[in-house]
Protein backbone atom coordinates (compact mmCIF):
# COMPACT_ATOMS: atom_id res chain seq x y z
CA UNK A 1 -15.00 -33.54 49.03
CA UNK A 2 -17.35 -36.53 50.83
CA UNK A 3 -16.03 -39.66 49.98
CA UNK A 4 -16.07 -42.74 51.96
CA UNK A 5 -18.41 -44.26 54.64
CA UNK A 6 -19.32 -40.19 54.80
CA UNK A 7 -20.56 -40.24 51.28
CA UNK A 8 -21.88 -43.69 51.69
CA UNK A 9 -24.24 -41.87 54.16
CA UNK A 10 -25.33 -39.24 52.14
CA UNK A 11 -26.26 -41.29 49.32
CA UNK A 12 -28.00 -43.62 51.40
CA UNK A 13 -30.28 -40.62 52.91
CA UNK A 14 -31.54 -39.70 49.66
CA UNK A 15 -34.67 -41.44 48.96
CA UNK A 16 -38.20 -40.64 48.69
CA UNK A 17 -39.70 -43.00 51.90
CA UNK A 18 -38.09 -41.51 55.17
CA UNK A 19 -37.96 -44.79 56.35
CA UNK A 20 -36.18 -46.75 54.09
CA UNK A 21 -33.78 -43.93 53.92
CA UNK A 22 -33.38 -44.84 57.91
CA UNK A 23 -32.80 -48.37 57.25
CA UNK A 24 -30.09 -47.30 54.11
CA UNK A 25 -28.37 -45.61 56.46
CA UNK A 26 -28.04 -48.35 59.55
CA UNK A 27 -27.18 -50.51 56.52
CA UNK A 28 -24.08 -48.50 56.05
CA UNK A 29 -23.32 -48.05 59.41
CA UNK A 30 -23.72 -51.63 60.35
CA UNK A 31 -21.88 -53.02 57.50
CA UNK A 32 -19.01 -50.70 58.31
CA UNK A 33 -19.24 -51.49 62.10
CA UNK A 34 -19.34 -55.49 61.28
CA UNK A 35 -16.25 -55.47 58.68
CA UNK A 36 -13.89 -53.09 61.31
CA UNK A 37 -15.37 -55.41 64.46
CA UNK A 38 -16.42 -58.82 63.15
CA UNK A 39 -16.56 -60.43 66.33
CA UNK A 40 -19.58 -58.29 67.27
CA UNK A 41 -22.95 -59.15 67.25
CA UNK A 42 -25.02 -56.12 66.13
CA UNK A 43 -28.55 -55.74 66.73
CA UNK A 44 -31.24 -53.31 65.40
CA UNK A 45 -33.37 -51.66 66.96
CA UNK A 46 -37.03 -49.93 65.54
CA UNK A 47 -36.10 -46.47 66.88
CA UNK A 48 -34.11 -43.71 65.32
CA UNK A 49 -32.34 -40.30 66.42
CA UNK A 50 -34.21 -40.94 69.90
CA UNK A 51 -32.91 -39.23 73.11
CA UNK A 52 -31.79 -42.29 75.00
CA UNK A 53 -32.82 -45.43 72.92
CA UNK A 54 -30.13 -46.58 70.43
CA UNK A 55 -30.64 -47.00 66.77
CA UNK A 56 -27.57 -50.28 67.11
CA UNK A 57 -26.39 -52.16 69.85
CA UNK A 58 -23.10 -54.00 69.38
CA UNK A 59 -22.39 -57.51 71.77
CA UNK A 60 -19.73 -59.58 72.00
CA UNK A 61 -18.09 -61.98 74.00
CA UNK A 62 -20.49 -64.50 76.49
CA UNK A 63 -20.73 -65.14 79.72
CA UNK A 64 -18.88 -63.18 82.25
CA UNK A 65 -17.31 -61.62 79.19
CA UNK A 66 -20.27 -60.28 78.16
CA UNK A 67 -19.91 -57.07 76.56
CA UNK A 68 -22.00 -54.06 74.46
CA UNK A 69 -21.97 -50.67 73.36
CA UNK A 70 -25.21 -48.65 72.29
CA UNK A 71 -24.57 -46.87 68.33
CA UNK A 72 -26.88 -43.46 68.58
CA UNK A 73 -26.97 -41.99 64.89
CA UNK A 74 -28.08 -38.17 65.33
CA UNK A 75 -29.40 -36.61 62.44
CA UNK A 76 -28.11 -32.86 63.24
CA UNK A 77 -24.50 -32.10 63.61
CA UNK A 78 -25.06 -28.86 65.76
CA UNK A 79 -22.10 -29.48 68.64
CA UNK A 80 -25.02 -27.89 71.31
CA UNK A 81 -27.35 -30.98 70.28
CA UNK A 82 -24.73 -33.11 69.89
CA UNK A 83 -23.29 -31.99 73.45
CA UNK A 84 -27.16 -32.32 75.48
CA UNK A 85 -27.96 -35.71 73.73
CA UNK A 86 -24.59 -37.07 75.66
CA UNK A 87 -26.13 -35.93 79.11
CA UNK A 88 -28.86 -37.82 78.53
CA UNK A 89 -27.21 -41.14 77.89
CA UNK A 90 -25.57 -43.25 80.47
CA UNK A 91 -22.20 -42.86 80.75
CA UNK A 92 -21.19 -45.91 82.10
CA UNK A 93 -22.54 -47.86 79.09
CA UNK A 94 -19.87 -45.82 76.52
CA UNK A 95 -22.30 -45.10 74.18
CA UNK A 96 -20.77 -44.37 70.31
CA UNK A 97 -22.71 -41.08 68.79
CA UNK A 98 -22.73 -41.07 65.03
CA UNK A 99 -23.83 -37.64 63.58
CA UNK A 100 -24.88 -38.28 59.60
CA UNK A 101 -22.48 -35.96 58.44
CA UNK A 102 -19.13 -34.67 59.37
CA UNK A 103 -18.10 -32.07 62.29
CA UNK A 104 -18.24 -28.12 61.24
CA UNK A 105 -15.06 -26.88 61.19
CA UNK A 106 -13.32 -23.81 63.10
CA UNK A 107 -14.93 -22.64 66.64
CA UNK A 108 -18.14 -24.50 66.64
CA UNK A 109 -16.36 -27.95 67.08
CA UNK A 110 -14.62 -26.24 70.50
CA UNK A 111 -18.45 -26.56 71.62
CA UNK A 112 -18.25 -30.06 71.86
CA UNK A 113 -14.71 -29.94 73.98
CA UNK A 114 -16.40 -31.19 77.70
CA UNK A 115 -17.80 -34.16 75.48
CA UNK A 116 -14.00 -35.70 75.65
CA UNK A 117 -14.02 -35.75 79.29
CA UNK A 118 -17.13 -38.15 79.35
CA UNK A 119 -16.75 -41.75 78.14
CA UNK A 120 -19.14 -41.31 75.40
CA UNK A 121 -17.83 -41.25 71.65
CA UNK A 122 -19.00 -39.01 68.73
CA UNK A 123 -16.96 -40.48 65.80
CA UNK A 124 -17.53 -38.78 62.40
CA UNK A 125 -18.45 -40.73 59.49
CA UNK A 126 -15.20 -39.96 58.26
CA UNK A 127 -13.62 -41.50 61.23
CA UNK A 128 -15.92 -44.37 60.54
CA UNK A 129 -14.43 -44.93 57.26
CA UNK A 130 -11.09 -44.65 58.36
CA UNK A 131 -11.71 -47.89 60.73
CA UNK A 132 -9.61 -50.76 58.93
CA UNK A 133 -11.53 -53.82 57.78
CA UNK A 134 -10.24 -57.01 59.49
CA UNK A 135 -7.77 -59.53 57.71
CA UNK A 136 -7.42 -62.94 59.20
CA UNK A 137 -4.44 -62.23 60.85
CA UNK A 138 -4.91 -58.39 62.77
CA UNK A 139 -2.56 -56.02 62.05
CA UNK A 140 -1.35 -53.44 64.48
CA UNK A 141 -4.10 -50.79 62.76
CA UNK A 142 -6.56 -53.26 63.27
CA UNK A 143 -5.61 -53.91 66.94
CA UNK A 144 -5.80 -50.40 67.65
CA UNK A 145 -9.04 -49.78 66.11
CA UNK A 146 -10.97 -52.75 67.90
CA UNK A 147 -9.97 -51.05 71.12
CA UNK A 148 -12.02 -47.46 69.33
CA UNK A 149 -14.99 -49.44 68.89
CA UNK A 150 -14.73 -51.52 72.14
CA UNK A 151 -13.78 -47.66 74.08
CA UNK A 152 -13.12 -45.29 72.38
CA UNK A 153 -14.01 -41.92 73.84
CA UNK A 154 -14.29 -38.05 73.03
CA UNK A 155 -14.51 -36.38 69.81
CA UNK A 156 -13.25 -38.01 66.69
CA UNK A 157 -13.01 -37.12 63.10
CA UNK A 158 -10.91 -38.84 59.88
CA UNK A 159 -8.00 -37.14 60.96
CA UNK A 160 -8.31 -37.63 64.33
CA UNK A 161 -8.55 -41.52 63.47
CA UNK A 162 -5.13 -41.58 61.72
CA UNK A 163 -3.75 -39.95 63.81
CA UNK A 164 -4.02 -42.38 66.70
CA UNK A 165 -3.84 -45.76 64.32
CA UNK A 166 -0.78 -44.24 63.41
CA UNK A 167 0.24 -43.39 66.76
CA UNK A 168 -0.78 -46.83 67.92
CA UNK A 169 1.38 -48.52 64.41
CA UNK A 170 4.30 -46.60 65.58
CA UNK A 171 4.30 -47.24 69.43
CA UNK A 172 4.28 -50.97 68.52
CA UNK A 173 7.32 -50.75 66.62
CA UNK A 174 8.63 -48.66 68.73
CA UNK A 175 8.50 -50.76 72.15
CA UNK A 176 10.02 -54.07 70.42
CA UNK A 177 12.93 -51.88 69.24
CA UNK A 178 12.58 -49.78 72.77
CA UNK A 179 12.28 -46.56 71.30
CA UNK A 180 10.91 -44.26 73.99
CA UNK A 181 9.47 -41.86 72.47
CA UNK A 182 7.11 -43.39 69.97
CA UNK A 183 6.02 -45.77 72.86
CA UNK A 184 5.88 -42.92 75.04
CA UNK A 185 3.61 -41.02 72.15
CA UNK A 186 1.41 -44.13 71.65
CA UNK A 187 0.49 -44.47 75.51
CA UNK A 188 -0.75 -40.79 75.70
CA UNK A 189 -2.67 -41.16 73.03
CA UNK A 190 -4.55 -44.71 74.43
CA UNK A 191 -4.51 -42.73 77.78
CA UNK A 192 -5.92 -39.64 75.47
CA UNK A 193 -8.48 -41.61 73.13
CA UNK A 194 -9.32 -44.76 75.13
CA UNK A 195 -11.56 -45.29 78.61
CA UNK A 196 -9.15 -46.75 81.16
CA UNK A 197 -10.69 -50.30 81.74
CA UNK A 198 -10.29 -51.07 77.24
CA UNK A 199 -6.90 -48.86 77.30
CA UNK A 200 -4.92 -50.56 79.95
CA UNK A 201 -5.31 -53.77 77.37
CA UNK A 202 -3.10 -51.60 74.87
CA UNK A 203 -0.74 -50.30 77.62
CA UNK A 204 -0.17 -53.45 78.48
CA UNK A 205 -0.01 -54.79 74.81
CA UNK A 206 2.87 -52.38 74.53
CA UNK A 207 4.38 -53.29 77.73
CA UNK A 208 4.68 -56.56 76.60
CA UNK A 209 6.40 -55.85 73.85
CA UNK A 210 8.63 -53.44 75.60
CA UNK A 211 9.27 -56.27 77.79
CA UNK A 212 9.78 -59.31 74.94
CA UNK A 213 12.00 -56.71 73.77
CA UNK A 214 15.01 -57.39 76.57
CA UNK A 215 14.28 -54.31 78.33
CA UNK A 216 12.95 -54.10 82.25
CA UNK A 217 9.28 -52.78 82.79
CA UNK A 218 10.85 -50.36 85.31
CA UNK A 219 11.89 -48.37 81.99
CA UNK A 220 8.81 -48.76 80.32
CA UNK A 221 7.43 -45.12 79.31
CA UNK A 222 4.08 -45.58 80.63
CA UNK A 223 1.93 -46.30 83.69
CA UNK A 224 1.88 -50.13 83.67
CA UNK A 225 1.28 -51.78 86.50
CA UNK A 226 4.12 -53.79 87.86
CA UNK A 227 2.88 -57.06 87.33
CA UNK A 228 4.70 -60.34 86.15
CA UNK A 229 1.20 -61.67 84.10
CA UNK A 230 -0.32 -61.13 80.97
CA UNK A 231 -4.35 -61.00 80.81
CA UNK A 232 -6.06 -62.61 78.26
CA UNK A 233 -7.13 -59.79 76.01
CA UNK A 234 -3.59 -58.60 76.41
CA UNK A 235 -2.34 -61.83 75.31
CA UNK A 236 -4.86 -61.91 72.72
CA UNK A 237 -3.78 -58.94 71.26
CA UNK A 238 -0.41 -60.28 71.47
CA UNK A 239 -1.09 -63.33 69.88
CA UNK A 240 -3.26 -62.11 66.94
CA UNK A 241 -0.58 -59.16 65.70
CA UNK A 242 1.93 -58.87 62.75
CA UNK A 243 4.05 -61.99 62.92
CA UNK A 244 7.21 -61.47 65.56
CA UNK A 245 9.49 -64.90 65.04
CA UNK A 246 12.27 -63.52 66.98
CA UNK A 247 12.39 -66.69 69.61
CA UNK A 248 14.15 -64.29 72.49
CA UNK A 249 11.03 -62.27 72.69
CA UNK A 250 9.03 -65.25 73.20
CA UNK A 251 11.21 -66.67 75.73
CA UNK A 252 10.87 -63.57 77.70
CA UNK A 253 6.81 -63.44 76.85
CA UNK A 254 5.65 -66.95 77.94
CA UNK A 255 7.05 -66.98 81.69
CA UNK A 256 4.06 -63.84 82.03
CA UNK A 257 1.12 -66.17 81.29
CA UNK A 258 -0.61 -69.31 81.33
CA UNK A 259 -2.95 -71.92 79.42
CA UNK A 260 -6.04 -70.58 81.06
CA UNK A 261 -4.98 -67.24 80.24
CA UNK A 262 -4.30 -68.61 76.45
CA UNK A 263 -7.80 -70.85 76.20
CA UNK A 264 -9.49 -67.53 77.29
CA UNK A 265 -7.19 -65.06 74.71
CA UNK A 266 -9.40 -65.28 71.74
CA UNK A 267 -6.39 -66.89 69.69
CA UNK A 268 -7.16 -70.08 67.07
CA UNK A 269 -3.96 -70.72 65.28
CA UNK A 270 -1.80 -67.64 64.34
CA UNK A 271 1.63 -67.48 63.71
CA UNK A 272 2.50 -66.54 66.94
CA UNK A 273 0.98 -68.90 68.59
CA UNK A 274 3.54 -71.17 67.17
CA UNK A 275 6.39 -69.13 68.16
CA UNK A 276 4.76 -68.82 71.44
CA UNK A 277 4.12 -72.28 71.60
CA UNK A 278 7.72 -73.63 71.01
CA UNK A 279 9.65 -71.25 73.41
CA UNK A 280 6.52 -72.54 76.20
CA UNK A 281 6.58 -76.70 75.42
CA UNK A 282 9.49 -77.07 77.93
CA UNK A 283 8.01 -74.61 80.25
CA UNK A 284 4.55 -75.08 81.24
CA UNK A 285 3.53 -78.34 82.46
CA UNK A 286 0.53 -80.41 82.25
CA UNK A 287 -1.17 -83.53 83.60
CA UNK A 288 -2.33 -85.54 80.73
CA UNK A 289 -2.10 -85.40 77.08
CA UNK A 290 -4.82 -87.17 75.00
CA UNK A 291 -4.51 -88.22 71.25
CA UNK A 292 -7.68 -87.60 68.74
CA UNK A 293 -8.09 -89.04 65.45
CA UNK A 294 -9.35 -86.70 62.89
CA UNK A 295 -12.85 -88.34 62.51
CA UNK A 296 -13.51 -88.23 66.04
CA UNK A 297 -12.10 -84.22 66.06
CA UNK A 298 -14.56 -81.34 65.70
CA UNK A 299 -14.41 -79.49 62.45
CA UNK A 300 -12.72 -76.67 63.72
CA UNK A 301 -10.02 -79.25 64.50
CA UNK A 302 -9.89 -80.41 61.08
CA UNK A 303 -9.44 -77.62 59.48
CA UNK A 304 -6.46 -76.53 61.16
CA UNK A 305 -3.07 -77.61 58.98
CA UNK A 306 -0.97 -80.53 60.57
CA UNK A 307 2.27 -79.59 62.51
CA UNK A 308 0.28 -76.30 64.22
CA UNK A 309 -0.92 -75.70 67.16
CA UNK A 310 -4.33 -73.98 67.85
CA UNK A 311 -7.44 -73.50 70.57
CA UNK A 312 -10.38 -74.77 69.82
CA UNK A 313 -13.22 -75.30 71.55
CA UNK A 314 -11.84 -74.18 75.33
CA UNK A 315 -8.92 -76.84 74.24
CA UNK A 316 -5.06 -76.44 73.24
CA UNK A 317 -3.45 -78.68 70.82
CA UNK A 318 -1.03 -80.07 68.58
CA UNK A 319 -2.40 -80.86 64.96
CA UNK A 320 -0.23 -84.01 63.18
CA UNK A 321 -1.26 -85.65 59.70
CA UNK A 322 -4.53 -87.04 61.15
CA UNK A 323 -4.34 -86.47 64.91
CA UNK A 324 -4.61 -83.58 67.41
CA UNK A 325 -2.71 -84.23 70.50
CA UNK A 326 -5.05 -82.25 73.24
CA UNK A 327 -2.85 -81.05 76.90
CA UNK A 328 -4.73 -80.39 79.87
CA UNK A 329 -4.26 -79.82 83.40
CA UNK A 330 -6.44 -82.69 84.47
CA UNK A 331 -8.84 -85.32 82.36
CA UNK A 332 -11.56 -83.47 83.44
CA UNK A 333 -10.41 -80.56 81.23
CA UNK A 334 -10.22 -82.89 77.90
CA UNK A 335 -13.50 -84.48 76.41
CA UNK A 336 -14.24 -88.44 77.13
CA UNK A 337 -11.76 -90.84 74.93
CA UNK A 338 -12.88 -92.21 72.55
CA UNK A 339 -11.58 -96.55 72.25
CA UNK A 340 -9.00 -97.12 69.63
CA UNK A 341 -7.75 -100.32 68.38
CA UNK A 342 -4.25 -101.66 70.12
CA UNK A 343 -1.06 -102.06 68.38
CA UNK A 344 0.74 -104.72 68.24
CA UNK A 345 4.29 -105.16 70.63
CA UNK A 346 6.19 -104.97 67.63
CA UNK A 347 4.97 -101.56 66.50
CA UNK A 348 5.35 -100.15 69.64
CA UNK A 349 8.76 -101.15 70.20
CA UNK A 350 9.87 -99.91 66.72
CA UNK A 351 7.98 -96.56 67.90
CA UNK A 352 9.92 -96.29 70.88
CA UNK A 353 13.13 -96.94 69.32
CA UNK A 354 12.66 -94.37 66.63
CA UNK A 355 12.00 -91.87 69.25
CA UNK A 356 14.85 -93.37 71.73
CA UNK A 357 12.04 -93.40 74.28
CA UNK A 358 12.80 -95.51 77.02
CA UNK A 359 9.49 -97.74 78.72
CA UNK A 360 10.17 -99.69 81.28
CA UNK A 361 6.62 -102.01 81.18
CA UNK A 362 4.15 -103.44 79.05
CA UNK A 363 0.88 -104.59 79.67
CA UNK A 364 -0.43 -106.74 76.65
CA UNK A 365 -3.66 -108.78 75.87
CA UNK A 366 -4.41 -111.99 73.57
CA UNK A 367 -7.88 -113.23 72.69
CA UNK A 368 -7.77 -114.86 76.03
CA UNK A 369 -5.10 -113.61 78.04
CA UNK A 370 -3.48 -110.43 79.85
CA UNK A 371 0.68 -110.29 80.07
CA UNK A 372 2.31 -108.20 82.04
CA UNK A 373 6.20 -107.22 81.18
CA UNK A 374 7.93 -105.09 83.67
CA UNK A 375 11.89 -103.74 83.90
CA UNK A 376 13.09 -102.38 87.37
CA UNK A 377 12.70 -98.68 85.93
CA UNK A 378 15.17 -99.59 83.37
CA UNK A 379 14.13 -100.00 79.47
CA UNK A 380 12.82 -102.84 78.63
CA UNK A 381 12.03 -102.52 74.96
CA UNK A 382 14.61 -104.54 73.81
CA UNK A 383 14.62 -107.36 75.89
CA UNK A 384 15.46 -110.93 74.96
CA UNK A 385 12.63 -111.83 77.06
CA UNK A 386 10.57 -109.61 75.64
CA UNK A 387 11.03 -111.00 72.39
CA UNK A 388 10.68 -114.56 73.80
CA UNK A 389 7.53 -113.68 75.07
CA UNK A 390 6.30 -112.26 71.81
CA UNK A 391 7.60 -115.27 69.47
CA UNK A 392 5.44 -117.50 72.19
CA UNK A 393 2.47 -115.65 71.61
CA UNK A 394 2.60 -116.08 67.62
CA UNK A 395 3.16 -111.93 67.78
CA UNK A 396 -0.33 -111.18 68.16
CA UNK A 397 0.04 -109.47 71.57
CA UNK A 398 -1.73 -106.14 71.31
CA UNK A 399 -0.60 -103.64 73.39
CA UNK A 400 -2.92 -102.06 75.96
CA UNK A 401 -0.72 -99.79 78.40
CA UNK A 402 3.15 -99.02 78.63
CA UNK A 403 5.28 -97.37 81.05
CA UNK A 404 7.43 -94.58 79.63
CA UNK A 405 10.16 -92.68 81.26
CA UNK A 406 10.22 -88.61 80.73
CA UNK A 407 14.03 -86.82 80.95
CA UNK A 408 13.66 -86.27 84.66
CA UNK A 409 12.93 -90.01 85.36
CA UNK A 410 9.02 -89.15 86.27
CA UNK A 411 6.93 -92.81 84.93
CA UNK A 412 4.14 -91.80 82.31
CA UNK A 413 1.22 -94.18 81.92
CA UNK A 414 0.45 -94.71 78.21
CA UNK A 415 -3.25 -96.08 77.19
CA UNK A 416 -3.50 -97.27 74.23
CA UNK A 417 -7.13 -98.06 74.08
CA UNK A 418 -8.17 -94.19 74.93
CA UNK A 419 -4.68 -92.84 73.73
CA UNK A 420 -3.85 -91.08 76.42
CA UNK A 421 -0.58 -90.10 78.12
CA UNK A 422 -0.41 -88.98 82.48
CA UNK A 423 2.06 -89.26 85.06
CA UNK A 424 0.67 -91.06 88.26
CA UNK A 425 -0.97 -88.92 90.62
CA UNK A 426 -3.82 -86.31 89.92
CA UNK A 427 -1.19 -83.55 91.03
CA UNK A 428 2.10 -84.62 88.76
CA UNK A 429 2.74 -82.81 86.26
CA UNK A 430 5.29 -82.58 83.30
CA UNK A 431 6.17 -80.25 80.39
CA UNK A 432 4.21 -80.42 77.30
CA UNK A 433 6.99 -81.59 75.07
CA UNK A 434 7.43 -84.71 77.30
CA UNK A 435 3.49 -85.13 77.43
CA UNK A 436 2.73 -84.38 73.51
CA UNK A 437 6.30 -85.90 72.54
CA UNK A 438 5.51 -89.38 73.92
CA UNK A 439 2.12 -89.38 73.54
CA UNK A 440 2.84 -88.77 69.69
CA UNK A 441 5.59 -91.21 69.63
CA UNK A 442 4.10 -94.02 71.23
CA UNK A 443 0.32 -93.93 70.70
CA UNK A 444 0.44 -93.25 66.84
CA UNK A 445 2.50 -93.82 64.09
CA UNK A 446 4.43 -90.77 62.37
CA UNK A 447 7.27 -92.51 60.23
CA UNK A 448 10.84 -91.11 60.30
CA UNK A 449 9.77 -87.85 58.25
CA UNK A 450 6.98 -87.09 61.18
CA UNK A 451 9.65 -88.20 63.99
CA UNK A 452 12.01 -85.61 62.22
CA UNK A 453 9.50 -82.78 62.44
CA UNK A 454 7.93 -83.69 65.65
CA UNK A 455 11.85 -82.98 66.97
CA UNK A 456 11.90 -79.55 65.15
CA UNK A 457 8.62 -79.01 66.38
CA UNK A 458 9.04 -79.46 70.30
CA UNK A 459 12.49 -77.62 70.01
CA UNK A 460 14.20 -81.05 71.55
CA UNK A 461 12.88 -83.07 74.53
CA UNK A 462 14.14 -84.55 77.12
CA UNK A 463 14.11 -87.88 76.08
CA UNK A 464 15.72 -87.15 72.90
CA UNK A 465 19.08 -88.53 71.51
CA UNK A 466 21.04 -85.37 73.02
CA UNK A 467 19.74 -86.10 76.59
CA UNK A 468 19.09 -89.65 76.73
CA UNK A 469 21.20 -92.47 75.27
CA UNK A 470 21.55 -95.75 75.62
CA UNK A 471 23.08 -98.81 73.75
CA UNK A 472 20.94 -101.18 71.04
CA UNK A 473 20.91 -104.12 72.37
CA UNK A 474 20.74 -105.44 68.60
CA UNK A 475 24.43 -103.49 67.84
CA UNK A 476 27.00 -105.82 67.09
């Protein structure tokens, strides 16, 4: 019985005009392309069943990640034709052979056996219709079948598609729970199914997981290279699977990677980012930290729901109620500020109070004059002085730049005009939670609920009540 993308063929080849039965068919076949590979560019061409000149070309990716694949559909299914039309095509650009109907069965399908061994893939449209459609957040079937369309090789049928998304489905399982056998299975049948340069994505994908799992890559059934880094489509994948909240695996992921791996993974704002996000605040380190409001964000930004993190743009950050705290490694990696309005001293002192965060220097403006209030690396926020100095000025100081002091005692310069947050020294860096904590504490104003969840957030920083403490000077 021909059901599916299959019969979707075979209806769309019966019409009266040749050539709109031509264009029926690419219809189908690029609709069913686009929903399994959405990410893809596909482009049309005016030829059809030609030797060497595709009827499709998928792109994706820019740049230096530039990628296609050439889609041949062949009208006959004879495994000799099928077999000399693959000679003719160039093997290095993995070309994806779609015959209009499905494979004979029995001996005349062992015709088209030497066909595996090229990198050139003749996928039924039953194995067509088996690719799933994407969902926002890719599933483990849908991981598996990007890397089919991105390089997939050899002969392929529905059944032969299943098999290896099922393969793939159990493998994953598998090397979290360190099973080796289904991760074993899974590798041979990427090794089996997928070109090398696409497959080692998966093997490593599995790796990963073998590793997040608690066990050593030493024991890891497959031929992984021994290396201590994630790549970005590997972290992509990662990133962009089921949902894994166990916070061990992620403590054991995030030492293999880094942000430029991350801004270059593909990943917006999935779940796991989040869980990768909060087991990597206190270990990766940054240079500045710079605080958008939500009418000077992109959309993309504003879209994103508060108390997430997400890439954007070539940019990681931290989305609050109306703000999106950017980290970089230098300013040249974050856009221009934009200039904000200052606070006045009394906000920012209740801010740094509510956060316990220590600043040990003020620099303040009037409409005609610039104060300067500076501790000897001790807090200063609740001065007498201070005060003094604030009652003199009517309390209509606003508050330009302020000294803060992260866990480790490095000094982080705080602008409030532009909002942004840097230790001194283009080469200092500190951990994001310090950066993004103080930046979010001192430059805006979250209330106690968004202090509260800020804490959950950033898992605890250093400058929190557990690791810094220090008498009110206003106690009795």
């Amino acid at each position: 019985m021909v059901t599916g993308a299959a019969l979707e063929i075979t209806q769309a080849l019966d019409h009266l005009d040749p050539r709109r039965a031509v264009d029926r068919v690419k219809d189908v076949v690029q609709r069913r392309l686009q929903g399994a590979y959405p990410r893809a560019r596909i482009v049309r061409t005016d030829y059809f069943n030609h030797s060497y000149v595709p009827d499709l070309v998928m792109e994706w990716g820019s740049g230096n990640q530039a990628e296609a694949r050439p889609v041949y559909l062949r009208a006959s299914v004879n495994p000799d034709i099928l077999a000399a039309g693959v000679s003719l095509m160039s093997p290095k650009s993995l070309p994806l052979i779609i015959p209009l109907e499905d494979f004979p069965a029995g001996e005349e399908l062992g015709r088209l056996v030497h066909v595996a061994e090229t990198e050139a893939l003749v996928l039924a449209p039953s194995g067509l219709g088996e690719l799933p459609s994407q969902a926002p957040w890719r599933s483990t079937a849908t991981l598996a079948s990007d890397a089919l369309v991105e390089g997939g090789h050899g002969v392929m049928d529905g059944s032969a598609v299943r098999r290896f998304l099922a393969d793939v489905d159990e493998g994953v399982s598998g090397a979290r729970a360190g099973n080796r056998i289904s991760t074993r299975k899974a590798v041979d049948s990427v090794e089996h199914s997928i070109v090398p340069a696409v497959g080692q994505r998966m093997t490593t994908f599995l790796a990963a997981l073998w590793q997040g799992g608690g066990r050593s890559l030493l024991e890891f059934p497959g031929g992984v290279p021994r290396r201590t880094s994630l790549d970005a489509v590997s972290l992509g994948l990662l990133l962009n699977s089921e949902e894994i909240p166990e916070e061990s695996f992620w403590q054991r992921v995030s030492p293999l990677t880094d942000l430029r791996t991350l801004l270059a993974s593909g990943v917006s704002a999935s779940a796991n980012l989040q869980h990768f996000m909060r087991s990597t605040v206190h270990r990766w380190t940054g240079h500045v930290c710079m605080v958008v409001s939500d009418e000077h964000a992109g959309v993309s930004d504003r879209a994103t729901h508060p108390w997430q993190w997400s890439v954007r743009d070539g940019r990681l950050g931290l989305h609050v109620p109306g703000q999106v705290a950017y980290v970089g490694d230098s300013r040249r990696d974050l856009q221009m500020p934009e200039e904000y309005p200052v606070p006045l001293l009394d906000e920012v002192r209740a801010r740094a109070s509510r956060f316990r965060t220590p600043v040990t220097g003020f620099r303040m403006i009037t409409a005609n004059r610039t104060i300067g209030y500076d501790g000897t690396g001790e807090d200063v926020t609740h001065d007498p002085q201070l005060q003094g100095i604030s009652d003199a000025l009517g309390r209509e100081e606003g508050v330009v730049e302020a000294t803060a002091l992260c866990g480790d005692g490095v000094k982080l310069r705080c602008s409030f005009i532009h909002r942004t947050v840097s230790p001194p020294g283009a080469r200092t860096k500190v951990p994001y939670a310090e950066l993004v904590g103080t930046a979010l504490s001192l430059l805006t104003e979250l209330g106690d609920e968004g202090a509260h969840k800020l804490e959950i957030l950033l898992g605890g920083r250093s400058g929190s009540d557990e690791h810094w403490s220090q008498p009110d000077l206003f106690e009795e």
